[in-house]
N, C-alpha and C. Protein backbone atom coordinates (compact mmCIF):
# COMPACT_ATOMS: atom_id res chain seq x y z
N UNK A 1 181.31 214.48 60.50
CA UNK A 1 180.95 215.86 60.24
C UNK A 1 180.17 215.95 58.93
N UNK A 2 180.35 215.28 57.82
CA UNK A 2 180.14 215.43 56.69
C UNK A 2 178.60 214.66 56.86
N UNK A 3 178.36 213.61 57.80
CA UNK A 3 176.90 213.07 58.17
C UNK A 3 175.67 214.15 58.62
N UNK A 4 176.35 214.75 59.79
CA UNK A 4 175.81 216.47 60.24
C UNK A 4 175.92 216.97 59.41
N UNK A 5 176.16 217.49 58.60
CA UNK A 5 176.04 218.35 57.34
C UNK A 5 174.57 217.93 56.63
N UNK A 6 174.94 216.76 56.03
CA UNK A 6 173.71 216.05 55.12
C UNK A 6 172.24 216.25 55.83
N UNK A 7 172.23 215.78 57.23
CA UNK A 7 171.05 215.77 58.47
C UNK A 7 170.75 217.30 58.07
N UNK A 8 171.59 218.00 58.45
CA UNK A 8 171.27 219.39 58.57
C UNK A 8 170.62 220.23 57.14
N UNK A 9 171.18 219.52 56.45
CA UNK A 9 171.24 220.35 55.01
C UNK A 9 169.86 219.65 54.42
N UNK A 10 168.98 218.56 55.00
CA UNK A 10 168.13 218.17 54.60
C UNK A 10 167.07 219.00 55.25
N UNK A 11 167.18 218.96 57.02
CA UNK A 11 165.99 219.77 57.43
C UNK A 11 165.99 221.04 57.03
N UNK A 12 167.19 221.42 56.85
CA UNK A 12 166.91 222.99 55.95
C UNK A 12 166.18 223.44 54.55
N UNK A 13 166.36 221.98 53.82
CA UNK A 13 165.29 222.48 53.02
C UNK A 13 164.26 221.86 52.91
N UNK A 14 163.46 220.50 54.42
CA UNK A 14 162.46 220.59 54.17
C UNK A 14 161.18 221.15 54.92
N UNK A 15 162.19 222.29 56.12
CA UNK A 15 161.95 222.87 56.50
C UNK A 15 161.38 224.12 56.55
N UNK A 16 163.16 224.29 55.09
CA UNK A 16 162.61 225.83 54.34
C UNK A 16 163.09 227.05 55.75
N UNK A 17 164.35 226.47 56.41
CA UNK A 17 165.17 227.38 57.09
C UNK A 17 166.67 227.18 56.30
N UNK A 18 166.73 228.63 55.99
CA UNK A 18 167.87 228.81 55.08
C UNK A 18 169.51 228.67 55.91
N UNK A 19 169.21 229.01 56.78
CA UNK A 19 170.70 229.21 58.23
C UNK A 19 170.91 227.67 58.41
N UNK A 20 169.69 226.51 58.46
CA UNK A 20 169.98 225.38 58.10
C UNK A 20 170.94 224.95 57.24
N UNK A 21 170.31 225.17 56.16
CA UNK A 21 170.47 224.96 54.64
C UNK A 21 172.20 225.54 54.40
N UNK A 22 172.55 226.26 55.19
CA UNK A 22 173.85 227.05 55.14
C UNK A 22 174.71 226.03 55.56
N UNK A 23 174.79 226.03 57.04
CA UNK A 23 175.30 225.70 57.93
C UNK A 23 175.43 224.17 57.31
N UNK A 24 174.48 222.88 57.19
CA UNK A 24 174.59 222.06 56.23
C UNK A 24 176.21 222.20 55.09
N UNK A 25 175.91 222.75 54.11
CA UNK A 25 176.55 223.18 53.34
C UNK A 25 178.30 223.39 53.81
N UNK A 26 178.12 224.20 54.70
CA UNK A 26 179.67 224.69 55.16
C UNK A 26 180.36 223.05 55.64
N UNK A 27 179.45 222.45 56.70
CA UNK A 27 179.70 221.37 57.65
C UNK A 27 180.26 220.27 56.36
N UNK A 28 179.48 220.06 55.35
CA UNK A 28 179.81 219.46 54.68
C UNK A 28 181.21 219.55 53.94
N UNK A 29 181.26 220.64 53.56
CA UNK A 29 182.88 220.89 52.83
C UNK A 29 183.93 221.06 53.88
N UNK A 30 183.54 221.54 55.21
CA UNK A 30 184.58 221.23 56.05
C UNK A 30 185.00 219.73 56.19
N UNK A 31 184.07 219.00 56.34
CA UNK A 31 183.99 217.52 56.74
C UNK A 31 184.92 217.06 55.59
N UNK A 32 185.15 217.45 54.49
CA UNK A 32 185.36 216.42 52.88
C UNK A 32 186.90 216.92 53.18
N UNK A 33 187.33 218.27 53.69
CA UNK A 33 188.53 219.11 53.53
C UNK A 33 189.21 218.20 54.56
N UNK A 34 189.05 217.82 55.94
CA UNK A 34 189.60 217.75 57.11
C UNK A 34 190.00 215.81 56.80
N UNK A 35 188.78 215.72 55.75
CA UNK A 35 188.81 213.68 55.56
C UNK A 35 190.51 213.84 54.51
N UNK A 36 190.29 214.73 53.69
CA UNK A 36 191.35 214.16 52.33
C UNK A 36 192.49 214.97 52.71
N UNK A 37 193.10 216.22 53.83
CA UNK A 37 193.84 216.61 54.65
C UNK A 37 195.21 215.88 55.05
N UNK A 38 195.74 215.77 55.23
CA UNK A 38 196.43 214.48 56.20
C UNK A 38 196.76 216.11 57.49
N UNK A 39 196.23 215.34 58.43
CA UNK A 39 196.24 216.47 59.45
C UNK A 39 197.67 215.42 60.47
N UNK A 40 198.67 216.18 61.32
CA UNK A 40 200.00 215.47 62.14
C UNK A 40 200.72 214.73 61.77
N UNK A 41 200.63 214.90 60.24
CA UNK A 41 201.60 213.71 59.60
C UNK A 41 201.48 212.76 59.55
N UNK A 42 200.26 212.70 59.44
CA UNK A 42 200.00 211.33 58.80
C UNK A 42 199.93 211.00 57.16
N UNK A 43 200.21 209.56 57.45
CA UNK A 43 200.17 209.98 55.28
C UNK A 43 199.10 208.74 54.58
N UNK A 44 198.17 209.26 55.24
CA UNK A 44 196.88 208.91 54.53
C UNK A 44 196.37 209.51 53.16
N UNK A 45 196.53 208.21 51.65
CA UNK A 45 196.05 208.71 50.41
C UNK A 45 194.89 208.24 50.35
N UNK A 46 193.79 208.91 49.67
CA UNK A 46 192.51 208.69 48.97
C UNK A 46 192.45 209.20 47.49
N UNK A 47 192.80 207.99 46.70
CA UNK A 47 192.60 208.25 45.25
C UNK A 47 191.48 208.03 44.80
């Protein structure tokens, strides 16, 4: 997710479409939230 983000967040600005450039952005911090998460109990650390 956080790869789609970057892709996205690039053609947005060298595109110069801002809903890109957004959407990028969001995808990205979702992606970073859901990686360092431990989502079902799992007990995955990243220091």
């Amino acid at each position: 997710m956080v790869v789609l983000g970057l892709i996205l967040l690039l053609i947005g600005l060298l595109a110069g479409i801002n809903i890109l450039f957004v959407i990028g952005i969001v995808l990205i911090i979702v992606g970073l939230v859901l990686n360092f998460v431990p989502i079902g109990g799992t007990r995955r650390r990243y220091y």
